[in-house]
PDB file of N, CA and C in Angstrom:
ATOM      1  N   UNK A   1       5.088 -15.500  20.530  1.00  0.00           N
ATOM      2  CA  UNK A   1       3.691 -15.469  20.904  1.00  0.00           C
ATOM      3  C   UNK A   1       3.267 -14.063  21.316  1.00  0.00           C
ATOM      4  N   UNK A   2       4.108 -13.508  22.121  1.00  0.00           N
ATOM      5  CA  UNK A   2       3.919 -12.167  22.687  1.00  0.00           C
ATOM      6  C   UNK A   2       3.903 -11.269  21.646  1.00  0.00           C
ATOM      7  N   UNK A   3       4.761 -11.441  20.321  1.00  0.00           N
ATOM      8  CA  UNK A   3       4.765 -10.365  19.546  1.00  0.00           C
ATOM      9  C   UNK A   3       3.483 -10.560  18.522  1.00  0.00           C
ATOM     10  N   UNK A   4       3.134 -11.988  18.271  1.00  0.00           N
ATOM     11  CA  UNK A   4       1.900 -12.011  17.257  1.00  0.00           C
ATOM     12  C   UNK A   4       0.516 -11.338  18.138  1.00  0.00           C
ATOM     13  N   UNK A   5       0.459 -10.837  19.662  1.00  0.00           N
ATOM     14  CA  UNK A   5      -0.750 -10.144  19.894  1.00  0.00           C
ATOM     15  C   UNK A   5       0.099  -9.177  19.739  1.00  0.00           C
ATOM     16  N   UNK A   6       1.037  -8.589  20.228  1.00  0.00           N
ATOM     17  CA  UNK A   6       1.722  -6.873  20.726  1.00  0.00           C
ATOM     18  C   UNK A   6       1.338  -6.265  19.271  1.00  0.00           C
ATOM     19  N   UNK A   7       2.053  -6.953  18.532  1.00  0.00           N
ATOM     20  CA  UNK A   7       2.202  -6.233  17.188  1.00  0.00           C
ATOM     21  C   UNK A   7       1.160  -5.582  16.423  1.00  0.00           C
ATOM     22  N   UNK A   8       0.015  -6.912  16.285  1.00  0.00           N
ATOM     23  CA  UNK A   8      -1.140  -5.930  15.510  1.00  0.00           C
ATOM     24  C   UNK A   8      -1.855  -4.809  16.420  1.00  0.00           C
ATOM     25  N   UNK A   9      -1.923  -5.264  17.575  1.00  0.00           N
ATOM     26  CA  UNK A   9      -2.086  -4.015  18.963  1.00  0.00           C
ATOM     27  C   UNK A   9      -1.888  -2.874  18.503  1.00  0.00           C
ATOM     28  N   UNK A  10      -0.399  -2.890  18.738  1.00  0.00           N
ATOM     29  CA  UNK A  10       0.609  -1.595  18.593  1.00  0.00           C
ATOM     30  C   UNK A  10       0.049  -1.378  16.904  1.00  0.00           C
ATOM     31  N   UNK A  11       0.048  -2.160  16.163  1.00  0.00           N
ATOM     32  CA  UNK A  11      -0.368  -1.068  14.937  1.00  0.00           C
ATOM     33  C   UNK A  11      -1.958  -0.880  14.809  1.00  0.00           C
ATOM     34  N   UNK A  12      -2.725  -1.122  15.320  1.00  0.00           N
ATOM     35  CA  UNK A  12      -4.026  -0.464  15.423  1.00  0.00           C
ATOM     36  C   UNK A  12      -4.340   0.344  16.467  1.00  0.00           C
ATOM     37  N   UNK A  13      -3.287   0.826  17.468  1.00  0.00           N
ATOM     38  CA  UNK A  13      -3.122   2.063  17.755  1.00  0.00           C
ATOM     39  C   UNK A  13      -2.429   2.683  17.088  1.00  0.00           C
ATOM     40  N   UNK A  14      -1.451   2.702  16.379  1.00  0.00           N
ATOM     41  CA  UNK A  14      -0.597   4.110  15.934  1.00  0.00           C
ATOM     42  C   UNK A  14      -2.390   4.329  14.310  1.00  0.00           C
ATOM     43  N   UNK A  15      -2.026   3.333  13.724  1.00  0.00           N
ATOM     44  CA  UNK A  15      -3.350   3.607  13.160  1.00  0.00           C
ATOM     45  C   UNK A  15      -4.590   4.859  13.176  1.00  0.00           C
ATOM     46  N   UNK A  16      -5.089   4.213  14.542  1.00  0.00           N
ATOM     47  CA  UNK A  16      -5.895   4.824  15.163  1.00  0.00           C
ATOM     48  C   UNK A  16      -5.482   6.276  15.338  1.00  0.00           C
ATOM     49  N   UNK A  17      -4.466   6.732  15.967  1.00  0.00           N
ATOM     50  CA  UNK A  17      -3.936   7.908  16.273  1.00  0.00           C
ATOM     51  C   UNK A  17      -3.740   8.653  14.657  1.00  0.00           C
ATOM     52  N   UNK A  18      -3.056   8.249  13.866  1.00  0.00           N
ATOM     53  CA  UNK A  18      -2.494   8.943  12.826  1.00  0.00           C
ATOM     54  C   UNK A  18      -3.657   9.062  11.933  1.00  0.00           C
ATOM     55  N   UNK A  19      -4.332   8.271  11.583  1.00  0.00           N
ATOM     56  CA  UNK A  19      -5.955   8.428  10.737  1.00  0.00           C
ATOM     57  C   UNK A  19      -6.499   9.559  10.311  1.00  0.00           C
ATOM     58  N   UNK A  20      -6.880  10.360  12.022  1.00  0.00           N
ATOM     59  CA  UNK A  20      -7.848  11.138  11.581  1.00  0.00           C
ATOM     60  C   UNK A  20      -7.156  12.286  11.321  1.00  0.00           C
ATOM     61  N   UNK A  21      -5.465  12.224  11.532  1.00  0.00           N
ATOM     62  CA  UNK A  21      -4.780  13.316  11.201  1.00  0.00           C
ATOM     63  C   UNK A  21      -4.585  13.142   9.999  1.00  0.00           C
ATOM     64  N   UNK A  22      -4.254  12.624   9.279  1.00  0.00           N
ATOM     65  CA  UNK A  22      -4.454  12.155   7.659  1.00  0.00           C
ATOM     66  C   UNK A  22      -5.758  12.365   6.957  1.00  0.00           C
ATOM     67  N   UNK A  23      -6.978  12.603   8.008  1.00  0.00           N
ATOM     68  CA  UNK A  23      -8.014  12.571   6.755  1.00  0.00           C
ATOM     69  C   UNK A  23      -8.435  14.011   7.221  1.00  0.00           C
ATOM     70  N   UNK A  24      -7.707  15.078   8.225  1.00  0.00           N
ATOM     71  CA  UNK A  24      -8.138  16.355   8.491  1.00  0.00           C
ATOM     72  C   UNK A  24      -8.994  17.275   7.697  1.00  0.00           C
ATOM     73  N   UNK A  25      -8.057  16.983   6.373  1.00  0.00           N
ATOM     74  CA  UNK A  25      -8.195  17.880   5.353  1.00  0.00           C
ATOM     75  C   UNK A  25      -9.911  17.637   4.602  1.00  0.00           C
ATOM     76  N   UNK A  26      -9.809  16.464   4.589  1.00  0.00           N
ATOM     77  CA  UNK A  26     -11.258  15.831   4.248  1.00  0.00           C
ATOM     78  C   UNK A  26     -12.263  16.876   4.260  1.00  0.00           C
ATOM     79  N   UNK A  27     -12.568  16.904   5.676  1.00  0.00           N
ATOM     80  CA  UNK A  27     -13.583  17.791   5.778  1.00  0.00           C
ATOM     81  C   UNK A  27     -13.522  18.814   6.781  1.00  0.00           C
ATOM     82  N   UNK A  28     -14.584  19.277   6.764  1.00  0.00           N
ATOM     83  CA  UNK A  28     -14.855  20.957   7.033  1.00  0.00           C
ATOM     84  C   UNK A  28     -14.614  21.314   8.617  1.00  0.00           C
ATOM     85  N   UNK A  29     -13.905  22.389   8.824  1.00  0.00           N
ATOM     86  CA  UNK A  29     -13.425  22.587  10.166  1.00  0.00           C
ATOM     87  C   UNK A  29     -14.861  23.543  11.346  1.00  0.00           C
ATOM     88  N   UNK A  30     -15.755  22.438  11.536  1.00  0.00           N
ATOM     89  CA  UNK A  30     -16.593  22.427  12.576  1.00  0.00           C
ATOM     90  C   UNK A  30     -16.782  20.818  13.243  1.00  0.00           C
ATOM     91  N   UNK A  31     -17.779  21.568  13.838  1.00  0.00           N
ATOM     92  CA  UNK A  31     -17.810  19.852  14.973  1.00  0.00           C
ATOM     93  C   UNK A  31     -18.715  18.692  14.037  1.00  0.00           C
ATOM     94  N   UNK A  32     -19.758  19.332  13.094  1.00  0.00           N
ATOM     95  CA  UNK A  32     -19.584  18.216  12.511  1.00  0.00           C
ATOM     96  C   UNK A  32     -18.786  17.578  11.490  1.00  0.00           C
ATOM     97  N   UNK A  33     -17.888  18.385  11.006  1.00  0.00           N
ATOM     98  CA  UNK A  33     -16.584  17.664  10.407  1.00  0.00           C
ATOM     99  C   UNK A  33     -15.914  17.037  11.367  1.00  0.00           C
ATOM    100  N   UNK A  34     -15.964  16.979  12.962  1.00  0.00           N
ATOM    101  CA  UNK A  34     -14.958  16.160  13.588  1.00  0.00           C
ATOM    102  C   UNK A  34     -16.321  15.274  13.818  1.00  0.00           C
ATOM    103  N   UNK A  35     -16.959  15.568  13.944  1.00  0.00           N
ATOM    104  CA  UNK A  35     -17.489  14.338  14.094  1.00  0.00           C
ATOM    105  C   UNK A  35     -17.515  13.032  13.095  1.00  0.00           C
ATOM    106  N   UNK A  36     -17.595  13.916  11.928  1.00  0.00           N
ATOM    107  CA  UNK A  36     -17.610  12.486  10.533  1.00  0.00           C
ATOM    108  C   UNK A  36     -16.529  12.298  10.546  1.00  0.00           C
ATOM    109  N   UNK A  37     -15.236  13.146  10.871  1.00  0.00           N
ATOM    110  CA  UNK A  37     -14.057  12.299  10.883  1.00  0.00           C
ATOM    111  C   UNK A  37     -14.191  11.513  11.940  1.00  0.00           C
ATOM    112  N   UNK A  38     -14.705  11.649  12.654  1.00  0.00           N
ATOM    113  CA  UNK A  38     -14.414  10.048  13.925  1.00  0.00           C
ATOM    114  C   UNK A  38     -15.015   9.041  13.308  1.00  0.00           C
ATOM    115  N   UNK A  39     -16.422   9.417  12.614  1.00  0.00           N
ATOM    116  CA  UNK A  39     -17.202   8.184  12.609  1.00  0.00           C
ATOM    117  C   UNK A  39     -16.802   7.436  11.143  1.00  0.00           C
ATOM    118  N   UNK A  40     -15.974   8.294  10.389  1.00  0.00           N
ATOM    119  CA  UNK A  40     -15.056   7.728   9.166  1.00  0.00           C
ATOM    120  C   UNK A  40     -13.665   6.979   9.576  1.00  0.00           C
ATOM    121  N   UNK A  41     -13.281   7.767  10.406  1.00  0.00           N
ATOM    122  CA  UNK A  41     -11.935   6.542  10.981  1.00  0.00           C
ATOM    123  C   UNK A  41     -12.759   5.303  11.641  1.00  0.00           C
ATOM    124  N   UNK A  42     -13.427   5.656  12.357  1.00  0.00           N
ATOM    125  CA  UNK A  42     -13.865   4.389  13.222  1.00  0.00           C
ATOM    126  C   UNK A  42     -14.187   3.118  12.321  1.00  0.00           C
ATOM    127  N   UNK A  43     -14.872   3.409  11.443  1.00  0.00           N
ATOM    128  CA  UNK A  43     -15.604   2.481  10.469  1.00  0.00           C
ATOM    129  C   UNK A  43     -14.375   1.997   9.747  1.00  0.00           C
ATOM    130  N   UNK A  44     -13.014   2.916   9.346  1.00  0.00           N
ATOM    131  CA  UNK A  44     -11.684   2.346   8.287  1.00  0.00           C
ATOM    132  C   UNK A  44     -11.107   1.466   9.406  1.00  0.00           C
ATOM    133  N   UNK A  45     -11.261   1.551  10.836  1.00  0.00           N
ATOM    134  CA  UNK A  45      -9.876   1.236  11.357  1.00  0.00           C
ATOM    135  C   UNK A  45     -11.040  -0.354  12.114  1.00  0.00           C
ATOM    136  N   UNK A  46     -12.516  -0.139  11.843  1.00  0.00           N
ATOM    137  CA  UNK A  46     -12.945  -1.842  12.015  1.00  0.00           C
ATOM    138  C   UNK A  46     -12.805  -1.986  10.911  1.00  0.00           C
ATOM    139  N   UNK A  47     -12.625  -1.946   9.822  1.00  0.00           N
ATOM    140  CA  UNK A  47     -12.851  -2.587   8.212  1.00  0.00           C
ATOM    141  C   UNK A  47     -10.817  -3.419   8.414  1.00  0.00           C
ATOM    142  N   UNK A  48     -10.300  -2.367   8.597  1.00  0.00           N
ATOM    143  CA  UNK A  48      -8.732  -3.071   8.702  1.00  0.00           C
ATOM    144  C   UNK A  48      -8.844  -4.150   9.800  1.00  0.00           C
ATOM    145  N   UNK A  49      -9.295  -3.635  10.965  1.00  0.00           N
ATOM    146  CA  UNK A  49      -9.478  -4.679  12.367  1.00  0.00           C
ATOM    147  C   UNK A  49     -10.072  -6.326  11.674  1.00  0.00           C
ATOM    148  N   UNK A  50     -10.998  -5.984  10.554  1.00  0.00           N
ATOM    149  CA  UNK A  50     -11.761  -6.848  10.851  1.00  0.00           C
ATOM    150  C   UNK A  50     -10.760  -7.922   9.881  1.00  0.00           C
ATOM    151  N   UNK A  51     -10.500  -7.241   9.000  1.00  0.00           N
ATOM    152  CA  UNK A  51      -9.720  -7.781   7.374  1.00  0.00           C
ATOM    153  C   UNK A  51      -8.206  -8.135   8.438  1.00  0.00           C
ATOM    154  N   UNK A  52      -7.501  -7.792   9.400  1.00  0.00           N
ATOM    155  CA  UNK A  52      -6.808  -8.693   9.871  1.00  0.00           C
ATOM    156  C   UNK A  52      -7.264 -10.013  10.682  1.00  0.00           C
ATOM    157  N   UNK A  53      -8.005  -9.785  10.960  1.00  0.00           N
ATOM    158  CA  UNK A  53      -8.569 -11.220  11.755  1.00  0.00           C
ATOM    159  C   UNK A  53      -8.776 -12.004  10.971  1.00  0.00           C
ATOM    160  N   UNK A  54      -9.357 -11.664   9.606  1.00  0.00           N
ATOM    161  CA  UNK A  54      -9.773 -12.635   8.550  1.00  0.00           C
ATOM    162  C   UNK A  54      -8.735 -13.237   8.655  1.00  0.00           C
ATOM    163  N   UNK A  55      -7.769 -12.150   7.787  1.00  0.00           N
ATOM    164  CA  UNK A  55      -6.262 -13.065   7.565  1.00  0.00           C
ATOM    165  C   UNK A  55      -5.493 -13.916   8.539  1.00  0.00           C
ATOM    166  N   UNK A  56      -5.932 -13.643   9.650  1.00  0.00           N
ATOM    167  CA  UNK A  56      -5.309 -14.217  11.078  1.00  0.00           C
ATOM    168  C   UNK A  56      -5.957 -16.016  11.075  1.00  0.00           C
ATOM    169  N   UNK A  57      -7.398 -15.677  10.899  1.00  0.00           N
ATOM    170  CA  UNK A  57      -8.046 -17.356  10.732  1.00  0.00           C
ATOM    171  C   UNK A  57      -7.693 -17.894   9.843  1.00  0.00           C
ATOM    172  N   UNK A  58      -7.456 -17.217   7.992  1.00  0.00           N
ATOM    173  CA  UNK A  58      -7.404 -18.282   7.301  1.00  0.00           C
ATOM    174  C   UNK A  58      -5.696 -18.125   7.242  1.00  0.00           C
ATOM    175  N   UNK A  59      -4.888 -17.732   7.841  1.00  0.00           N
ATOM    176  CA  UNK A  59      -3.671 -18.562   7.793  1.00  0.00           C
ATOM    177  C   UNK A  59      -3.523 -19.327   8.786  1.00  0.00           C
ATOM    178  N   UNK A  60      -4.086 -20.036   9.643  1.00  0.00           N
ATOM    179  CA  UNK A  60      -4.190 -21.074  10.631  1.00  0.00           C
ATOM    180  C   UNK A  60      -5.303 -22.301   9.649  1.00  0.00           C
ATOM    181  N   UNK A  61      -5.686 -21.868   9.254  1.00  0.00           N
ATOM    182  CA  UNK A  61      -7.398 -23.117   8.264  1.00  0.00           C
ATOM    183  C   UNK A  61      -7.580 -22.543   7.630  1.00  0.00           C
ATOM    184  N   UNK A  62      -7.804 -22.803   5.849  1.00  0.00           N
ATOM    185  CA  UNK A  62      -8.337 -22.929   4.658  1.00  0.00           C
ATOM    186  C   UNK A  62     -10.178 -22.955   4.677  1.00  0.00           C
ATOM    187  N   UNK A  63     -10.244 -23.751   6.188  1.00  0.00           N
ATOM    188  CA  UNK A  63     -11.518 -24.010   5.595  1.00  0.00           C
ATOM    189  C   UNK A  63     -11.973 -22.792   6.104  1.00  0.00           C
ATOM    190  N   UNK A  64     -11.967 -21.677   5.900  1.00  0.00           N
ATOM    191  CA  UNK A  64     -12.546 -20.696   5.899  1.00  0.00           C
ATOM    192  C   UNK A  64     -12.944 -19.903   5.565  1.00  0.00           C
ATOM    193  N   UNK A  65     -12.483 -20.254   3.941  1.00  0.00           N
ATOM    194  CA  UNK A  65     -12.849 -20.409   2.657  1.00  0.00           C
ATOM    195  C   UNK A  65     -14.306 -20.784   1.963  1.00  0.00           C
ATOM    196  N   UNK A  66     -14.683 -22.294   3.155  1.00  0.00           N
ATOM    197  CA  UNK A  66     -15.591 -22.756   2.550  1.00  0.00           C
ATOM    198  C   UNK A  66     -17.024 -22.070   3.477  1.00  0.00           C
ATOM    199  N   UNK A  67     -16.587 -22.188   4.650  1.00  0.00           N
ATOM    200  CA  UNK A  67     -17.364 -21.055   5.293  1.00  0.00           C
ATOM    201  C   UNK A  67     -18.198 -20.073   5.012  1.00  0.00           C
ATOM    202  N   UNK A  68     -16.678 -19.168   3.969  1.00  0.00           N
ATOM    203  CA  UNK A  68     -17.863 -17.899   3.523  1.00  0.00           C
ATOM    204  C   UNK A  68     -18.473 -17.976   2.535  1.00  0.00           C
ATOM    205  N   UNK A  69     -17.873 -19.503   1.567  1.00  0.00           N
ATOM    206  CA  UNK A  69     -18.590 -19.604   0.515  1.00  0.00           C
ATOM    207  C   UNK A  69     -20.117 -20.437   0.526  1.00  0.00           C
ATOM    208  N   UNK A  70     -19.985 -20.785   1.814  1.00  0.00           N
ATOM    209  CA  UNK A  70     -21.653 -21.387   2.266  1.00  0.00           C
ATOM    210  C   UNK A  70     -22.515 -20.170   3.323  1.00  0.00           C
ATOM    211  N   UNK A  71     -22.230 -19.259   3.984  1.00  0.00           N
ATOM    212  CA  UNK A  71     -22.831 -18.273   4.635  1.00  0.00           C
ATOM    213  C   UNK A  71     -22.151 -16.844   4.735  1.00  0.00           C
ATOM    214  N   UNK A  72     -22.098 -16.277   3.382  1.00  0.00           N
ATOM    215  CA  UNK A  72     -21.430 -14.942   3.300  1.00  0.00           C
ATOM    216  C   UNK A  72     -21.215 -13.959   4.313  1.00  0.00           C
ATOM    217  N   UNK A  73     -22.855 -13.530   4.424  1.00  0.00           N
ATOM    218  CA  UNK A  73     -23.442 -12.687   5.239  1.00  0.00           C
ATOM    219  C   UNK A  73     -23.106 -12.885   6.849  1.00  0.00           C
ATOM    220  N   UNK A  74     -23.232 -14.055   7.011  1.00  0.00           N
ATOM    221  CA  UNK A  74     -22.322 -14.464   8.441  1.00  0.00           C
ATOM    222  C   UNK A  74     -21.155 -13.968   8.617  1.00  0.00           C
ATOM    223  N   UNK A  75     -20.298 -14.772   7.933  1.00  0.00           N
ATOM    224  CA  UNK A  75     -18.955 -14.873   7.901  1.00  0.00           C
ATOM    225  C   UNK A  75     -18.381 -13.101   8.191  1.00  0.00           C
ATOM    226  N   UNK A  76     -18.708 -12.226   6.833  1.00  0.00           N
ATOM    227  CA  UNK A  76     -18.643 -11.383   6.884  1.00  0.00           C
ATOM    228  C   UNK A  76     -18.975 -10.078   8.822  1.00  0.00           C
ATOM    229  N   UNK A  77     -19.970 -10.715   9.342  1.00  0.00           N
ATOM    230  CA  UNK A  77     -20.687 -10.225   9.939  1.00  0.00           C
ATOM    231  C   UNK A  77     -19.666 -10.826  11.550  1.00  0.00           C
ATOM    232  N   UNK A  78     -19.513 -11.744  11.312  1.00  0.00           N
ATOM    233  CA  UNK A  78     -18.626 -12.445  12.176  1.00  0.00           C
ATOM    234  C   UNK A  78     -17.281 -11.634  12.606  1.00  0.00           C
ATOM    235  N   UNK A  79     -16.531 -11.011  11.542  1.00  0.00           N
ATOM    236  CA  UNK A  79     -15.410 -10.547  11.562  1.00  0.00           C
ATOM    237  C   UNK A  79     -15.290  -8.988  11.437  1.00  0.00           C
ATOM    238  N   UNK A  80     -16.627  -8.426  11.560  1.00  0.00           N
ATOM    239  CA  UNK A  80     -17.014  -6.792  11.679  1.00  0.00           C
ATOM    240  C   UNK A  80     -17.053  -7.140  13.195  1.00  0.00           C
ATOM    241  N   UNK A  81     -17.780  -8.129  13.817  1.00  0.00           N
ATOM    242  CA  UNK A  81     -17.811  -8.209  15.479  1.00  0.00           C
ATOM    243  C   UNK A  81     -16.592  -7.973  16.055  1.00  0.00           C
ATOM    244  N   UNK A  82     -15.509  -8.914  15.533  1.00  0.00           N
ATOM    245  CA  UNK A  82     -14.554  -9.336  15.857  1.00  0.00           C
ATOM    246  C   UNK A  82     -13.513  -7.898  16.120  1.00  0.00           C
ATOM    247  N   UNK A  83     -13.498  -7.016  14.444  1.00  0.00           N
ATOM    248  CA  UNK A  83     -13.085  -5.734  14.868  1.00  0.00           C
ATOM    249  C   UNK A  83     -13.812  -4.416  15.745  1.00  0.00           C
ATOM    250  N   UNK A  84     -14.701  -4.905  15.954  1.00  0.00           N
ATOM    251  CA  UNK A  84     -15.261  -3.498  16.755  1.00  0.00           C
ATOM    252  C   UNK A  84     -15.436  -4.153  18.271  1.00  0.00           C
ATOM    253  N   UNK A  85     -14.832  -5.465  18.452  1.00  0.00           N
ATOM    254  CA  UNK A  85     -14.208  -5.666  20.072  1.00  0.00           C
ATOM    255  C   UNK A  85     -12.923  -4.885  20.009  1.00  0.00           C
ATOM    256  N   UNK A  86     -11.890  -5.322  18.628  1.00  0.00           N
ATOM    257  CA  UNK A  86     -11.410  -4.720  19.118  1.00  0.00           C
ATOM    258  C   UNK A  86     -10.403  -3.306  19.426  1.00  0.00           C
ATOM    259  N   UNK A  87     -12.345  -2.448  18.921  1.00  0.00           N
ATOM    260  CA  UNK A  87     -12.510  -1.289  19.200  1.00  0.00           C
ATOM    261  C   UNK A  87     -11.672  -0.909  20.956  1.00  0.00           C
ATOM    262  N   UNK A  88     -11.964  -1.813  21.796  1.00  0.00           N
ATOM    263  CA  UNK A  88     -11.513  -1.551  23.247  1.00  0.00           C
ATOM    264  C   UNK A  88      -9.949  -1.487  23.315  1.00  0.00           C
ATOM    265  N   UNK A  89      -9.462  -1.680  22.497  1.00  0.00           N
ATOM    266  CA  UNK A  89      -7.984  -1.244  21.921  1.00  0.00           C
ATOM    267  C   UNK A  89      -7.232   0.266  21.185  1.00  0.00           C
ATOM    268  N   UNK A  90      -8.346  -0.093  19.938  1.00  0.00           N
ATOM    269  CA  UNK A  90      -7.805   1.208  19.361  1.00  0.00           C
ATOM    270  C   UNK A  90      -8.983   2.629  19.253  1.00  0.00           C
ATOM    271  N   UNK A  91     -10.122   2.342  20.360  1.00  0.00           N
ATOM    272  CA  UNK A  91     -11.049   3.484  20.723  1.00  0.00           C
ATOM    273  C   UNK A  91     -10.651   4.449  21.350  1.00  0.00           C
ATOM    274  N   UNK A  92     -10.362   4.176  22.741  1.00  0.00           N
ATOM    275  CA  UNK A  92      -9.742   5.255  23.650  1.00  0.00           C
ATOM    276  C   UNK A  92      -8.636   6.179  22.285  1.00  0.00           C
ATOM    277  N   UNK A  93      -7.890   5.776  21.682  1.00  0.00           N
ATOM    278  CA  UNK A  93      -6.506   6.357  21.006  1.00  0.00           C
ATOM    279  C   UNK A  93      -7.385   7.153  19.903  1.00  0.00           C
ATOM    280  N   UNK A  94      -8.254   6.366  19.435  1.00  0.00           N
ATOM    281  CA  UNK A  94      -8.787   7.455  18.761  1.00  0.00           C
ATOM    282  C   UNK A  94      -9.931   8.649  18.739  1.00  0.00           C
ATOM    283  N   UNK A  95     -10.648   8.528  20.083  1.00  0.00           N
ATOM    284  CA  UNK A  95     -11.146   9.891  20.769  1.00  0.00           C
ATOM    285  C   UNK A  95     -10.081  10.570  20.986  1.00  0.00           C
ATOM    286  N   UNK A  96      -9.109  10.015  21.447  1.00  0.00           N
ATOM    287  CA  UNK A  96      -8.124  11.035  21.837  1.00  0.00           C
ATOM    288  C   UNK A  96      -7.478  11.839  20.891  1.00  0.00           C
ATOM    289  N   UNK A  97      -7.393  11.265  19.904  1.00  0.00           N
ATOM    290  CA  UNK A  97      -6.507  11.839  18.560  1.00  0.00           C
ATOM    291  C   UNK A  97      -7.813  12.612  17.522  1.00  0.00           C
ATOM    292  N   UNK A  98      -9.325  12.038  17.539  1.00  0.00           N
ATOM    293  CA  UNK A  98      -9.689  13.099  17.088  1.00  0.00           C
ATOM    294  C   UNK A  98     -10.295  14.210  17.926  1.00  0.00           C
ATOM    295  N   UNK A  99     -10.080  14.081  19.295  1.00  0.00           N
ATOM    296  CA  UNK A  99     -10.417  15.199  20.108  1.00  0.00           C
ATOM    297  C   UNK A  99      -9.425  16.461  19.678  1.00  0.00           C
ATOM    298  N   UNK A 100      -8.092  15.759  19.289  1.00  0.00           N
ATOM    299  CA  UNK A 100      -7.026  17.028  19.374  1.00  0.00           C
ATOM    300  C   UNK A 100      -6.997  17.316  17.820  1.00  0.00           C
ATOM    301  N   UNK A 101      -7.760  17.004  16.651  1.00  0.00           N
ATOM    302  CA  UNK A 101      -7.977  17.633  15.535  1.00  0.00           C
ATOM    303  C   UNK A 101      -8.032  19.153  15.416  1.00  0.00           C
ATOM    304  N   UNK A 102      -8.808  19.732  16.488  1.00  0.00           N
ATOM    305  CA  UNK A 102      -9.672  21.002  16.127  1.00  0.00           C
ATOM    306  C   UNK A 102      -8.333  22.289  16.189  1.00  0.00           C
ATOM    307  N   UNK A 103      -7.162  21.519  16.884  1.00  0.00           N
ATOM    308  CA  UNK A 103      -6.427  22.223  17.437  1.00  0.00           C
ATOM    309  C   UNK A 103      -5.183  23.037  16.119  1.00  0.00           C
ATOM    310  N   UNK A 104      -5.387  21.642  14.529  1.00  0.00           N
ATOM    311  CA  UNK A 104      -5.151  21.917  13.473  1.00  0.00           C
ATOM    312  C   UNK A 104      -5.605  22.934  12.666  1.00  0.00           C
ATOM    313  N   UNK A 105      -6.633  23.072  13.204  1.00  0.00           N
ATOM    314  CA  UNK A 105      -7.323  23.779  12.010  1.00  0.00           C
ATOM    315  C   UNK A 105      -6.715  25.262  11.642  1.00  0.00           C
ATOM    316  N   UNK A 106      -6.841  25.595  10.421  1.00  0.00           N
ATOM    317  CA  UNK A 106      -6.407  27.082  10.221  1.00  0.00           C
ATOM    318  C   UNK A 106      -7.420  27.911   9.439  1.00  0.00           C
ATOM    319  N   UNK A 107      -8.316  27.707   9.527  1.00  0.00           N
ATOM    320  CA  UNK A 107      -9.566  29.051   9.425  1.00  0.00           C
ATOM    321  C   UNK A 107     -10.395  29.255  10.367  1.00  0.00           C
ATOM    322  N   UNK A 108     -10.804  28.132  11.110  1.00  0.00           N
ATOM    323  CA  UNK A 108     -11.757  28.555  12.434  1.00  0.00           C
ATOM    324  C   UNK A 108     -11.077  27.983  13.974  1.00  0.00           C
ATOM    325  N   UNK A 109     -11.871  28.301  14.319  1.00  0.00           N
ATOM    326  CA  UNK A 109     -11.442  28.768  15.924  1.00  0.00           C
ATOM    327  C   UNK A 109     -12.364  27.536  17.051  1.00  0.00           C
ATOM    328  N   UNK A 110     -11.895  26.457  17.176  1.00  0.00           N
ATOM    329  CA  UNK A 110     -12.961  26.088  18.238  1.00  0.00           C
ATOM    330  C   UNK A 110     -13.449  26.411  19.528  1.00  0.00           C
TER     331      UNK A 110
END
């Protein structure tokens, strides 16, 4: 029981942390490149948040299936909530990890 919460926990923090170091390169070394990298991890790491919860309900009930096939837009909308609660998990880890981006960079200077 303890490990089916610890686990996805623990991996939507390391997640969180390793992300925006993976998408560094992306873009451009000023603040608004750290900024779209936050607001680009944030948005990948509710899209995963949310797409595990899915999977979390429909391997407990099927009918959840029929759910989205009678109110898409819900359903869908239901399980974006669901990951950006739980933002209060893997948020703190990832201000923190893209705060320390700038510290990568090798042409400018923050």
């Amino acid at each position: 029981m303890i490990l089916a919460i610890a686990l996805p926990i623990f991996l939507l923090m390391a997640l969180a942390a390793a992300l925006p170091h993976l998408l560094l390169r992306l873009f451009p070394e000023t603040f608004a490149g750290v900024l779209l990298n936050a607001a680009v991890c944030a948005l990948l790491v509710t899209a995963i948040a949310a797409g595990y919860f899915f999977a979390s309900y429909l391997a407990r009930s099927t009918a959840l299936l029929d759910l989205a096939g009678i109110a898409p837009a819900e359903t869908v909308l239901h399980f974006l909530k669901l990951g950006l609660g739980a933002g209060l998990v893997w948020g703190p880890v990832l201000v923190l990890s893209v705060s320390y981006t700038p510290s990568r960079w090798k042409e400018n200077v923050w």
